[in-house]
N, C-alpha and C. Protein backbone atom coordinates (compact mmCIF):
# COMPACT_ATOMS: atom_id res chain seq x y z
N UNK A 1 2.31 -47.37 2.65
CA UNK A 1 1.54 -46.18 2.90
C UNK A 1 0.34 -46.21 1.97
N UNK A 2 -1.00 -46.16 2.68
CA UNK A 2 -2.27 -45.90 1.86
C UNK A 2 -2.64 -44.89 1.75
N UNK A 3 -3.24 -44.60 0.25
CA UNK A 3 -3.31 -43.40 0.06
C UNK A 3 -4.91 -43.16 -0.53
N UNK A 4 -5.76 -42.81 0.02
CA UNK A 4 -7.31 -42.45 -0.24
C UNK A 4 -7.25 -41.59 -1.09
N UNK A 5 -7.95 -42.16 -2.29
CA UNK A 5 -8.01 -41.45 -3.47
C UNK A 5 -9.30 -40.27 -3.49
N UNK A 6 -9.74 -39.37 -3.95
CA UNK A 6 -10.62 -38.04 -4.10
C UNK A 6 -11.67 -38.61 -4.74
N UNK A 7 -12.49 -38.44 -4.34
CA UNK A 7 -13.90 -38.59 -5.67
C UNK A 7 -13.72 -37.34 -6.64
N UNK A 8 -14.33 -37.71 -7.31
CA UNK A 8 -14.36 -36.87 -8.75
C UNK A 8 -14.99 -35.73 -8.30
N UNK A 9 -15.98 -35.71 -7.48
CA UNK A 9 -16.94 -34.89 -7.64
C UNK A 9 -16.95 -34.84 -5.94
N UNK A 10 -16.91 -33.92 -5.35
CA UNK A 10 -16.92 -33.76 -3.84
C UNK A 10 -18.65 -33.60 -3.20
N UNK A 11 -19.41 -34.29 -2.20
CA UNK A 11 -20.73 -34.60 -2.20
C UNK A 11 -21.50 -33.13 -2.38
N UNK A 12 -20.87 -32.25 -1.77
CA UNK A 12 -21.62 -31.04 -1.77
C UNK A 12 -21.04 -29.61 -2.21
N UNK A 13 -20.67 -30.39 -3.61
CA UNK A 13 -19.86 -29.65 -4.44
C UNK A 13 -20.61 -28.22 -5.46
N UNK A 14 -20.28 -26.61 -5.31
CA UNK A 14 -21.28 -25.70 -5.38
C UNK A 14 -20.58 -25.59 -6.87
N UNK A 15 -21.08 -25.50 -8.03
CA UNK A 15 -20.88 -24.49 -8.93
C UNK A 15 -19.52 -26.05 -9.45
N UNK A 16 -18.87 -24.81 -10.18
CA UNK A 16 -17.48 -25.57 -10.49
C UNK A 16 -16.34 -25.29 -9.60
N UNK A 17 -16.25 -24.63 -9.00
CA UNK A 17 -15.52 -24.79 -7.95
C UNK A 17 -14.98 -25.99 -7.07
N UNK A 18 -15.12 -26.80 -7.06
CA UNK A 18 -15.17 -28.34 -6.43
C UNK A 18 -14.95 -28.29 -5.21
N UNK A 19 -13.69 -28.45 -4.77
CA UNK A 19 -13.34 -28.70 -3.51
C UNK A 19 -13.02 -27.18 -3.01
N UNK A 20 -12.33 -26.74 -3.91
CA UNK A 20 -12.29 -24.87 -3.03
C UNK A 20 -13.50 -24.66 -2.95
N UNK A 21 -15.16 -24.92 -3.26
CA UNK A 21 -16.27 -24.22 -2.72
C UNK A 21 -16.63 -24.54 -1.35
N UNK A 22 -16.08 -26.13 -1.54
CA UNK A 22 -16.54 -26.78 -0.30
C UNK A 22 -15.90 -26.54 0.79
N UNK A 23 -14.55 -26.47 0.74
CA UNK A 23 -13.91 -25.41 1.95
C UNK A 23 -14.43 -24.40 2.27
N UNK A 24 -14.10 -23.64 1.42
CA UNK A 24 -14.87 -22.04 1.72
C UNK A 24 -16.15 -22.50 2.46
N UNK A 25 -17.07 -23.10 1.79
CA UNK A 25 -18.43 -23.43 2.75
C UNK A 25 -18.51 -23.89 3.72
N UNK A 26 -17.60 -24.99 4.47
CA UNK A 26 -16.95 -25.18 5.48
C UNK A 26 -16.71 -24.43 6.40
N UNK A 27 -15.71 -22.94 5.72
CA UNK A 27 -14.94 -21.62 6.81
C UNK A 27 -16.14 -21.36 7.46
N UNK A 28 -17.08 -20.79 6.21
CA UNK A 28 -18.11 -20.18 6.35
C UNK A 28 -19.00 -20.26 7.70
N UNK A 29 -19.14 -21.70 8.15
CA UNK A 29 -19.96 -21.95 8.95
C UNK A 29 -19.68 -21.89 10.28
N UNK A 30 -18.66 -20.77 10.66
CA UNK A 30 -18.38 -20.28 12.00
C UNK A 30 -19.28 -18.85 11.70
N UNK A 31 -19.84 -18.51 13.01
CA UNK A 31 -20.38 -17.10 13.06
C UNK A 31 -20.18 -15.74 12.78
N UNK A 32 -18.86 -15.45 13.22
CA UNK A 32 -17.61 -14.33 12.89
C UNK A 32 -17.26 -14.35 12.02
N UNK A 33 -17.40 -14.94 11.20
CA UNK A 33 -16.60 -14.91 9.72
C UNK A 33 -17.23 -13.99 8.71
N UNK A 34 -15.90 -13.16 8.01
CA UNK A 34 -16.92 -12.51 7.23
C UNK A 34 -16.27 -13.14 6.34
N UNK A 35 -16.98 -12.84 4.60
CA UNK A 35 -16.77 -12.82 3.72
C UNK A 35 -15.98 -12.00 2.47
N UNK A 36 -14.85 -11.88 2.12
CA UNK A 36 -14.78 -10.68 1.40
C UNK A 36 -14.17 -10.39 0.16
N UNK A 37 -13.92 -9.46 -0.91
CA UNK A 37 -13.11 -9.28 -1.90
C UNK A 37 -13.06 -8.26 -2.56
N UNK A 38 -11.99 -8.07 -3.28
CA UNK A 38 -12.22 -7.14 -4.35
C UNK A 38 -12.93 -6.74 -5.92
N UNK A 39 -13.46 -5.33 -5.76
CA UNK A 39 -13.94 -5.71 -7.11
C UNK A 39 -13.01 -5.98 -7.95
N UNK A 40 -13.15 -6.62 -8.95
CA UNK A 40 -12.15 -6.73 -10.00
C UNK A 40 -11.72 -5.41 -10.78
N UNK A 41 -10.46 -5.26 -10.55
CA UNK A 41 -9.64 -4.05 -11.10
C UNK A 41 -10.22 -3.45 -12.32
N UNK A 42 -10.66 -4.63 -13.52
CA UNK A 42 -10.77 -4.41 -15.18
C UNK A 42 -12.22 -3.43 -15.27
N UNK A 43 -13.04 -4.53 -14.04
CA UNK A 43 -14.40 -2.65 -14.27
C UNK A 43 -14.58 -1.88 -13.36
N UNK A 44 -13.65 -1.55 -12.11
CA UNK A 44 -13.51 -0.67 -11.39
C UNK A 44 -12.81 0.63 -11.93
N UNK A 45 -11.42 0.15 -13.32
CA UNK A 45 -10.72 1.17 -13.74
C UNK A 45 -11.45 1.70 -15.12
N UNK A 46 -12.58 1.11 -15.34
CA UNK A 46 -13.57 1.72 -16.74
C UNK A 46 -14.13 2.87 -15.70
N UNK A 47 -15.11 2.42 -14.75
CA UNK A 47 -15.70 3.48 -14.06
C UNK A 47 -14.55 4.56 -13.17
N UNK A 48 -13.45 4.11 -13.33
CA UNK A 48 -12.58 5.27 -12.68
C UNK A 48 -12.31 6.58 -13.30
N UNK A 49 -12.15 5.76 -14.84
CA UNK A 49 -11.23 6.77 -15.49
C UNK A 49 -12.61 7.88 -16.36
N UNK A 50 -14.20 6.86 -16.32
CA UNK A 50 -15.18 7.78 -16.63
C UNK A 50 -14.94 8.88 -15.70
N UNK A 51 -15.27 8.63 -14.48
CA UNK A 51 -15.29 9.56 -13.18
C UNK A 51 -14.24 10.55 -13.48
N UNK A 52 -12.68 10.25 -13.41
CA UNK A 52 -12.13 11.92 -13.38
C UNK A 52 -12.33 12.23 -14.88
N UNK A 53 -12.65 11.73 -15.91
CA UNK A 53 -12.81 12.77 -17.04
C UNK A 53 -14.14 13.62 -16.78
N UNK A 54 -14.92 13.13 -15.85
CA UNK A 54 -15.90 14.11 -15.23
C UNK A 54 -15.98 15.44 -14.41
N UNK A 55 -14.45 14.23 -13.36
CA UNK A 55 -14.18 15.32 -12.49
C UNK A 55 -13.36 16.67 -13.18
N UNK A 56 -12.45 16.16 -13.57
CA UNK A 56 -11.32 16.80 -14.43
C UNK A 56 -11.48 16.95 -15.77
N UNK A 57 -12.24 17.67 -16.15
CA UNK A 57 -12.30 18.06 -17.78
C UNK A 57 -10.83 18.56 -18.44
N UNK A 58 -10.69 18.31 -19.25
CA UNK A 58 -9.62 19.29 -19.95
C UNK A 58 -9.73 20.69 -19.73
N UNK A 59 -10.95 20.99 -20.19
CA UNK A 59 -11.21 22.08 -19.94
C UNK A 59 -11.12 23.15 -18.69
N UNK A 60 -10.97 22.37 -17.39
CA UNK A 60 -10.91 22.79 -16.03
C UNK A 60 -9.02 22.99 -16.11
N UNK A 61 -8.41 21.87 -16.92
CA UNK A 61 -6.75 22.44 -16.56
C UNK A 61 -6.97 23.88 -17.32
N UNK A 62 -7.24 23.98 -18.37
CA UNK A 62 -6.96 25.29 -19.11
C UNK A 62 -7.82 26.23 -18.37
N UNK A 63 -9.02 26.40 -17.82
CA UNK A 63 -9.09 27.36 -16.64
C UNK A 63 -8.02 27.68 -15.39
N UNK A 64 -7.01 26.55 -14.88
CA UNK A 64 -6.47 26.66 -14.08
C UNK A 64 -5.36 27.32 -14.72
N UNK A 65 -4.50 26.82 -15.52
CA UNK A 65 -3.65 27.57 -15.77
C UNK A 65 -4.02 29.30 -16.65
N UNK A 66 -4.59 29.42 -17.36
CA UNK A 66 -4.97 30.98 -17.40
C UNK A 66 -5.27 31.68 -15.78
N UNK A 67 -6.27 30.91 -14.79
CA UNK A 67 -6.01 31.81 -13.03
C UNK A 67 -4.93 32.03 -13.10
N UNK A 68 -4.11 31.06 -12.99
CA UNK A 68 -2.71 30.94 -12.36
C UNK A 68 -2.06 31.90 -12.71
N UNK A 69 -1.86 32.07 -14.28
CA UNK A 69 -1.01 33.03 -15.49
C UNK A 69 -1.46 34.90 -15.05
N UNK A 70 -2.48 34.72 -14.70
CA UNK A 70 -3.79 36.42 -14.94
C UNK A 70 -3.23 36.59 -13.32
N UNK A 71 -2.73 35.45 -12.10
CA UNK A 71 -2.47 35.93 -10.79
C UNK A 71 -0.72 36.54 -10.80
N UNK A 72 0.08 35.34 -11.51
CA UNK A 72 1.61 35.13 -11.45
C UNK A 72 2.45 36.12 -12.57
N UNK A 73 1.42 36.74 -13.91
CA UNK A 73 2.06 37.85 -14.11
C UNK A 73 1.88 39.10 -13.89
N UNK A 74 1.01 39.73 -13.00
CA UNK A 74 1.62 40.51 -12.12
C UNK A 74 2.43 40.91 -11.08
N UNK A 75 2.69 39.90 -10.31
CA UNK A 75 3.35 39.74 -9.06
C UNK A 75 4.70 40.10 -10.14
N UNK A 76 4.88 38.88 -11.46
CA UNK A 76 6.11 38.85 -11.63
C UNK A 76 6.52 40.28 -12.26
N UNK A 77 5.85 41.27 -12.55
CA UNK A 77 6.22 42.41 -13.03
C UNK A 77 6.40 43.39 -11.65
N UNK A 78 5.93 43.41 -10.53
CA UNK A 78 5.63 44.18 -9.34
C UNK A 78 6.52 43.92 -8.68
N UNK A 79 6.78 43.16 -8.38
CA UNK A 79 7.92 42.28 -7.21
C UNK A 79 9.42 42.92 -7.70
N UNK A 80 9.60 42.59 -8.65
CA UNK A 80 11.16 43.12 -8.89
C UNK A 80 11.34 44.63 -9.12
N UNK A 81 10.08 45.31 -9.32
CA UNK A 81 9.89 47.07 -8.76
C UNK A 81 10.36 47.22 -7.37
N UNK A 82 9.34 46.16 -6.47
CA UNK A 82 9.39 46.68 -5.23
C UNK A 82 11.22 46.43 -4.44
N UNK A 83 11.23 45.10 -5.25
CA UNK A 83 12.74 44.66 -4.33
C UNK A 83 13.66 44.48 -6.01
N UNK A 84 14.46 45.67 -6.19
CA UNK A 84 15.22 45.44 -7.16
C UNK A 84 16.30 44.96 -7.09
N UNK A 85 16.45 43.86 -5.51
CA UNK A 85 17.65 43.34 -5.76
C UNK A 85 17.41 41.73 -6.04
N UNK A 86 16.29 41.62 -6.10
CA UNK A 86 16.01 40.01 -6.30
C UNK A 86 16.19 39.39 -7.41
N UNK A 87 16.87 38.32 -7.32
CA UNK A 87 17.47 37.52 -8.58
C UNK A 87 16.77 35.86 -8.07
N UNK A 88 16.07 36.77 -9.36
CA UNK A 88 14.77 34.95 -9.60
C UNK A 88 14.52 34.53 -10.95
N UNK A 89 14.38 33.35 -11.56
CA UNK A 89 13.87 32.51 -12.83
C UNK A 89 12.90 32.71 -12.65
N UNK A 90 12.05 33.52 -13.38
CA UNK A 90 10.44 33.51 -13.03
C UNK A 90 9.70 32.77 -13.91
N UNK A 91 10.66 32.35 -14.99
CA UNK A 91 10.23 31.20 -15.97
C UNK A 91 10.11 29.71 -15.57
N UNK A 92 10.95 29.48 -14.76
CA UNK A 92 11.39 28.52 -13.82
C UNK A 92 10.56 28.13 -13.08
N UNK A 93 10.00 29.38 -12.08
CA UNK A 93 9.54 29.48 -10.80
C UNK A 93 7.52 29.14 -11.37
N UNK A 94 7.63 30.10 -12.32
CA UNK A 94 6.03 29.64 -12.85
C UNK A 94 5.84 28.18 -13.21
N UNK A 95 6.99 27.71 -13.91
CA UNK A 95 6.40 26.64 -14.52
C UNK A 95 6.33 25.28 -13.14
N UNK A 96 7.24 25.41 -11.98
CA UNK A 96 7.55 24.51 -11.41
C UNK A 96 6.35 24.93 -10.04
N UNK A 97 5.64 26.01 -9.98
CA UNK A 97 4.08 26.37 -9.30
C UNK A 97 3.06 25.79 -10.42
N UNK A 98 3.14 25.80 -11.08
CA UNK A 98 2.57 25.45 -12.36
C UNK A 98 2.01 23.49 -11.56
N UNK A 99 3.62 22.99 -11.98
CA UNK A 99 3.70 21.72 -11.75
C UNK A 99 3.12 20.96 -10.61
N UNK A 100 3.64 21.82 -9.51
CA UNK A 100 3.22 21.77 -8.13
C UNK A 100 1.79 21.89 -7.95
N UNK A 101 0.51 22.78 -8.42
CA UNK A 101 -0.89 22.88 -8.82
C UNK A 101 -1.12 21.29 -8.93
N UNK A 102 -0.48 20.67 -10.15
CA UNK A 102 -1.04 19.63 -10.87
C UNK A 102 -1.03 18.01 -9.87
N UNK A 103 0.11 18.74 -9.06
CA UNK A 103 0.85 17.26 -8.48
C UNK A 103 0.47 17.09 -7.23
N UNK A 104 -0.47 18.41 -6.70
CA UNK A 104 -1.38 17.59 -6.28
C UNK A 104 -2.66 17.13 -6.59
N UNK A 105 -3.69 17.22 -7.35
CA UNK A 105 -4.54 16.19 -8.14
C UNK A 105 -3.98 14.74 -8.57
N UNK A 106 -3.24 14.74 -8.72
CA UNK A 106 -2.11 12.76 -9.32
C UNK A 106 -2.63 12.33 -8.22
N UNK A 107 -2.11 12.29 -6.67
CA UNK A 107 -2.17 11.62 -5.68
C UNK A 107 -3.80 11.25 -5.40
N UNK A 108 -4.38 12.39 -5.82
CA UNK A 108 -6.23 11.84 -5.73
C UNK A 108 -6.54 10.84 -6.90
N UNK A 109 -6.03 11.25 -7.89
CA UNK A 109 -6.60 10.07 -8.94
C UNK A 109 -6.27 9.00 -8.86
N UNK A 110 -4.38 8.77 -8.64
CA UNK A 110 -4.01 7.62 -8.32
C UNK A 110 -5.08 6.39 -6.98
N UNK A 111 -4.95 7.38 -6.26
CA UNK A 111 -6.07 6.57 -5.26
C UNK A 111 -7.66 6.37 -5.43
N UNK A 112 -8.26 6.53 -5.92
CA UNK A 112 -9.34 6.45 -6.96
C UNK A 112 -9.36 4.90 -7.52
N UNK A 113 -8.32 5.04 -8.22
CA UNK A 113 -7.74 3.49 -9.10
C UNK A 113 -7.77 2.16 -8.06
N UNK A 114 -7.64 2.16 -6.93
CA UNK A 114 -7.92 1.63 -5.82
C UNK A 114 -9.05 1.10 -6.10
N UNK A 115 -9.46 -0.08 -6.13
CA UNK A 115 -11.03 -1.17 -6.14
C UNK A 115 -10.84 -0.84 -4.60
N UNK A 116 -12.47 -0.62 -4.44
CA UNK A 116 -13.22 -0.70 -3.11
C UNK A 116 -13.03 -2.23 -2.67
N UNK A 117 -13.22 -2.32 -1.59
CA UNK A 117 -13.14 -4.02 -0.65
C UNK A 117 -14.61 -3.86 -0.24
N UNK A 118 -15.32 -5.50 -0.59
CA UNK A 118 -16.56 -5.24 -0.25
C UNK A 118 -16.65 -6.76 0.86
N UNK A 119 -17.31 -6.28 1.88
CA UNK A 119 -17.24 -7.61 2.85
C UNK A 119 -18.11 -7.81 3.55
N UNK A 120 -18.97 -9.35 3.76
CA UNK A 120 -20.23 -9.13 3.86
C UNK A 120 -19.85 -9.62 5.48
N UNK A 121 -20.39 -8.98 6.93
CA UNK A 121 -20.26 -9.34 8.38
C UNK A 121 -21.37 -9.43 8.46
N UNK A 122 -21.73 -9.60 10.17
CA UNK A 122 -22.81 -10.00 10.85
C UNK A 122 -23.88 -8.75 11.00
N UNK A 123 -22.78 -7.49 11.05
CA UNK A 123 -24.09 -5.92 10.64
C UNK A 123 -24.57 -5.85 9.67
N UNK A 124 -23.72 -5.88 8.82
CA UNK A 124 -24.27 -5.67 7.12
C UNK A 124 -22.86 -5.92 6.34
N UNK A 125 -23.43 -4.62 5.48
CA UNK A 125 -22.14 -4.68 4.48
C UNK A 125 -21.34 -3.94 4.39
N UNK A 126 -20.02 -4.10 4.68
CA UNK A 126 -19.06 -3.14 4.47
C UNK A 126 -18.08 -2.66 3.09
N UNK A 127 -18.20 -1.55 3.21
CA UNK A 127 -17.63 -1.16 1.41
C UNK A 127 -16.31 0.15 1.94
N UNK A 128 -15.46 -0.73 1.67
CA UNK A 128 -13.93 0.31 2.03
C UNK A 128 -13.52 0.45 1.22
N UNK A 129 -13.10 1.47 0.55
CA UNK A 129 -12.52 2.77 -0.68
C UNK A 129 -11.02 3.28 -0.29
N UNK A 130 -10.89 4.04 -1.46
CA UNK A 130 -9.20 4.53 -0.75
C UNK A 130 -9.46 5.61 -0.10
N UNK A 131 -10.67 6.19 -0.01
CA UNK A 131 -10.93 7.28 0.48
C UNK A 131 -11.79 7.21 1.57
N UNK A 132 -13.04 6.37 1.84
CA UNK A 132 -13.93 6.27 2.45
C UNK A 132 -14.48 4.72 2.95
N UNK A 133 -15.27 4.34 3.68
CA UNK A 133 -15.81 3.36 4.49
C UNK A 133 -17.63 3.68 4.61
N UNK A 134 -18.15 2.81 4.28
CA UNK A 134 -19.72 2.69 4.12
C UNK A 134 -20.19 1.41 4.72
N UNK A 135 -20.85 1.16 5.86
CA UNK A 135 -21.43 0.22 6.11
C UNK A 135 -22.91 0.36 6.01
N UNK A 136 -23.43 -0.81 5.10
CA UNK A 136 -24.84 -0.42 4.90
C UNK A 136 -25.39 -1.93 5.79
N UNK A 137 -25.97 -1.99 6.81
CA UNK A 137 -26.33 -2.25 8.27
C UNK A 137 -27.70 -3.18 7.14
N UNK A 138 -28.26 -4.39 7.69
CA UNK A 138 -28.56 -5.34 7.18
C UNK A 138 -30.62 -4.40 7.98
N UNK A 139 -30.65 -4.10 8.75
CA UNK A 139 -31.36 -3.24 9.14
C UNK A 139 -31.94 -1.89 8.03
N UNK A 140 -30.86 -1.76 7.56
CA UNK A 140 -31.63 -0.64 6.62
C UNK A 140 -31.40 -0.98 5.09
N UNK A 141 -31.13 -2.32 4.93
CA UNK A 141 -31.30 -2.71 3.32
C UNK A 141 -32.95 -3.09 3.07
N UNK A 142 -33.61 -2.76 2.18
CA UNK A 142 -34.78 -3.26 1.56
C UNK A 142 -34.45 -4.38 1.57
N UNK A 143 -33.95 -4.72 0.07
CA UNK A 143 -33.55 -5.80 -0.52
C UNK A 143 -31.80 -6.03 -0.64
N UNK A 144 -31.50 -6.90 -0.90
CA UNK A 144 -30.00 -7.23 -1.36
C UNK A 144 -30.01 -8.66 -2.10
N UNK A 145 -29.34 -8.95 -3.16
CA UNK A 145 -29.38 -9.83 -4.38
C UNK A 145 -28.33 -10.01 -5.11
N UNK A 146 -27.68 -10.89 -5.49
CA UNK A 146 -26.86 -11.90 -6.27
C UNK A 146 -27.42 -11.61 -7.58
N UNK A 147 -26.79 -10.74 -8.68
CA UNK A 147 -27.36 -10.68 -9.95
C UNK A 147 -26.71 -11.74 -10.85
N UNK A 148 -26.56 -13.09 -11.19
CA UNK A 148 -25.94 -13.48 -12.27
C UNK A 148 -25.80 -13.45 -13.49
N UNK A 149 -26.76 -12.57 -14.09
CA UNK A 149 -27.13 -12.40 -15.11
C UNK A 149 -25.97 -11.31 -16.04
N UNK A 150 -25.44 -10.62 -15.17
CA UNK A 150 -24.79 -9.44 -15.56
C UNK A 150 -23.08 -10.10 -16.14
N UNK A 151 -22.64 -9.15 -17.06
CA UNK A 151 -21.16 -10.08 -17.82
C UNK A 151 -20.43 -8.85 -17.38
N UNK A 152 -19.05 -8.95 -17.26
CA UNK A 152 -18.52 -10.53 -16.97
C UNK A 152 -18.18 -11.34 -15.69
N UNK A 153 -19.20 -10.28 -14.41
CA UNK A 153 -19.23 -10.50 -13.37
C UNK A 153 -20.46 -10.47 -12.77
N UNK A 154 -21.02 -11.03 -11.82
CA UNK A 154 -21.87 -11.23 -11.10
C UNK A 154 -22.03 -10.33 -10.53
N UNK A 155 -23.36 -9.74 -9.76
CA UNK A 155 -23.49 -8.33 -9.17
C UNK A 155 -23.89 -8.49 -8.02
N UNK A 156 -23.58 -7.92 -6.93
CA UNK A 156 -23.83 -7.51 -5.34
C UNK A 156 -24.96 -6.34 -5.68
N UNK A 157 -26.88 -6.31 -5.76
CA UNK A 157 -27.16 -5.59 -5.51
C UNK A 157 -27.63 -5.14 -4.60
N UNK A 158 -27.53 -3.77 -4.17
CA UNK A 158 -28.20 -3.82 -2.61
C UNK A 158 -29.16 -2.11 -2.79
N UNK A 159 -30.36 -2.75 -2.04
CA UNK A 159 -31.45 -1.47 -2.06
C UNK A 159 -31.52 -1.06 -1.32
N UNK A 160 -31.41 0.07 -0.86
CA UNK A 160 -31.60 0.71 0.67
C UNK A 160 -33.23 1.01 1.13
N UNK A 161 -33.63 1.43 2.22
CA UNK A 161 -34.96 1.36 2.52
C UNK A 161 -35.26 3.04 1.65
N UNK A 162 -34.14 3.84 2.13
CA UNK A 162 -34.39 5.37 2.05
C UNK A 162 -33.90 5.66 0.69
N UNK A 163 -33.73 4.63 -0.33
CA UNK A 163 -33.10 5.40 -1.88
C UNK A 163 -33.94 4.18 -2.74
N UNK A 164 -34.36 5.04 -4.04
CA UNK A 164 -34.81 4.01 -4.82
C UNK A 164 -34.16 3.15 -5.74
N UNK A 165 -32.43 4.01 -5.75
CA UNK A 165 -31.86 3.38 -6.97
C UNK A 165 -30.55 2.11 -6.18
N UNK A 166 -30.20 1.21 -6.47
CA UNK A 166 -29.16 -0.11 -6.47
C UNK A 166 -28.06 0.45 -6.27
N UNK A 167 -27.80 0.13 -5.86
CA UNK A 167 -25.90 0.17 -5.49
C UNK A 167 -25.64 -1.17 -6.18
N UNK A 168 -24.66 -1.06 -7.31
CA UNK A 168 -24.01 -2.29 -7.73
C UNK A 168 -22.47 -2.49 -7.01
N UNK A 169 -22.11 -3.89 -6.89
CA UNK A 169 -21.13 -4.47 -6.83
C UNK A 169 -20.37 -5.36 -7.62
N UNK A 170 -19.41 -5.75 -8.79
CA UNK A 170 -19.11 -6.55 -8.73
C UNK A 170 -18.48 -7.84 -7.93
N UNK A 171 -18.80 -9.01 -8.37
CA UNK A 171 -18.51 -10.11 -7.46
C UNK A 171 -17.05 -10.64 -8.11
N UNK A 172 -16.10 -10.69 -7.18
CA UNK A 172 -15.26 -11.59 -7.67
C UNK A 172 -15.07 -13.07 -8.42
N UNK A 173 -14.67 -13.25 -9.36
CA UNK A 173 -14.79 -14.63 -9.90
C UNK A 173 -14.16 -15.76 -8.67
N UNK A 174 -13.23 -15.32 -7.88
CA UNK A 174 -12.93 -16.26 -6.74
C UNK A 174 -13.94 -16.40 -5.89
N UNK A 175 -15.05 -15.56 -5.62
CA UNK A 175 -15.88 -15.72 -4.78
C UNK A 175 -17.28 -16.65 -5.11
N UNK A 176 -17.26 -17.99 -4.77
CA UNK A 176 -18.46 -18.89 -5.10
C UNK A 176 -19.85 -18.24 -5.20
N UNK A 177 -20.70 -18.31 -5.84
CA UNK A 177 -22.06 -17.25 -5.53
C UNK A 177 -23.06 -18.25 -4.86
N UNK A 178 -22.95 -19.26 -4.73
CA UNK A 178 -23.97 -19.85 -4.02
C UNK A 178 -23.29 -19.87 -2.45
N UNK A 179 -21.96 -19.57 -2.27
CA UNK A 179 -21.79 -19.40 -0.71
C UNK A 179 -22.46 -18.02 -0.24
N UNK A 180 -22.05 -17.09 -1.37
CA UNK A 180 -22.19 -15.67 -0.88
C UNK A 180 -23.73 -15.57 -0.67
N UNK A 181 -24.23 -16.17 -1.63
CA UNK A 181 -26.12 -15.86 -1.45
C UNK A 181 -26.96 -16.88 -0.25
N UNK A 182 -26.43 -17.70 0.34
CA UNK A 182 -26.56 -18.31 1.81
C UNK A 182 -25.90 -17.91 2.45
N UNK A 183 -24.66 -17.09 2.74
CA UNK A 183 -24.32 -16.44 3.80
C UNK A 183 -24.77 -15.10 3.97
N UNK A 184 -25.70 -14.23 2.78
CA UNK A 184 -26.53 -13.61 3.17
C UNK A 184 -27.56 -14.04 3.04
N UNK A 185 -28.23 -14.38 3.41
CA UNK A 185 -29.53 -14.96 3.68
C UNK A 185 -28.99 -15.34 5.35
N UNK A 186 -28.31 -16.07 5.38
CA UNK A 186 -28.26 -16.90 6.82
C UNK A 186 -28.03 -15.11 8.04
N UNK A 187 -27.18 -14.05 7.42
CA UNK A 187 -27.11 -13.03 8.19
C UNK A 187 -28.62 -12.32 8.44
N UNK A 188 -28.96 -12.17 7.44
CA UNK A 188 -30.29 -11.65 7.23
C UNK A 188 -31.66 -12.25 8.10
N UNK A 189 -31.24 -13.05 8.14
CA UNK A 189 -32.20 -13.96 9.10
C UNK A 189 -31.56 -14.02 10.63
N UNK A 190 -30.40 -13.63 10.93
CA UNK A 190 -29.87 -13.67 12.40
C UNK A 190 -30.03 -12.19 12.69
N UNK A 191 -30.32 -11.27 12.23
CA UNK A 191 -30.43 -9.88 12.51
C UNK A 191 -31.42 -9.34 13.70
């Protein structure tokens, strides 16, 4: 059995990537194909956790619970006037309305923590969230650009015609940047 040994260096080998670029560049060169990935978790969850200390101040729980307290002790003094046969923990009952308030905000933040999926098709660009879906249509980008310059990831920027400021992306380290910046270009030019 003969066995054909690898060149060192594959002919049209991108970056350091070697032979995984050259596949990928390979996939690439069917029409339908998109491209795609995640941002990387490590600076999606810096900008997450800025965001709800924005959303969610400390200060906003301690408004909530004083509403809550200024609504739930009157009822709890009124209620057992009106029906003196009711047998309730109202210590109980506050703290576990209390809890219930809070539990639902968790389920929004938790999903937040969610990295957007960014994927480049034949319209434009698609950016899916745990919450939302944005396609920014290759038609209404100004510009769009491969930042390498930026640490410790490469940047997806994209300009819209109607806003002056960038939408950043990070680029995945799995994702080659010389495929990604000829497969937009090559869309950009089939539009």
């Amino acid at each position: 059995m003969s066995r054909t040994k690898r060149p060192s260096q594959p002919p049209f080998a991108f970056g350091s990537g070697g032979w995984r670029s050259l596949t990928l560049c390979t996939q690439m060169k069917t029409k339908n194909q998109s491209l795609s990935w995640a941002i990387p978790f490590s600076v999606h969850r810096k900008k997450t956790i800025q965001e709800i200390r924005q959303t969610f101040p400390f200060i906003a729980f301690v408004r909530i619970v004083i509403a809550f307290t200024v609504v739930f002790l009157p009822i709890r003094f009124l209620l057992p006037r009106c029906l003196p046969d009711l047998d309730v923990d109202w210590t109980q009952l506050y703290f576990i309305s209390l809890l219930s308030m809070f539990g639902i905000i968790i389920p929004v933040c938790l999903g937040a923590f969610c990295p957007p999926r960014i994927t480049i098709k034949p319209k434009g660009v698609f950016i899916q969230s745990a919450q939302r879906s944005i396609l920014y249509r290759f038609a209404d980008i100004a510009t769009i650009r491969v930042d390498e310059t930026t640490k410790p990831f490469a940047t997806l920027r994209i300009c819209l015609l109607e806003q002056l400021k960038d939408k950043e992306y990070p680029i995945a380290p799995t994702i080659p940047i010389i495929v990604l910046a000829t497969r937009i270009n090559e869309l950009r030019l089939n539009r």
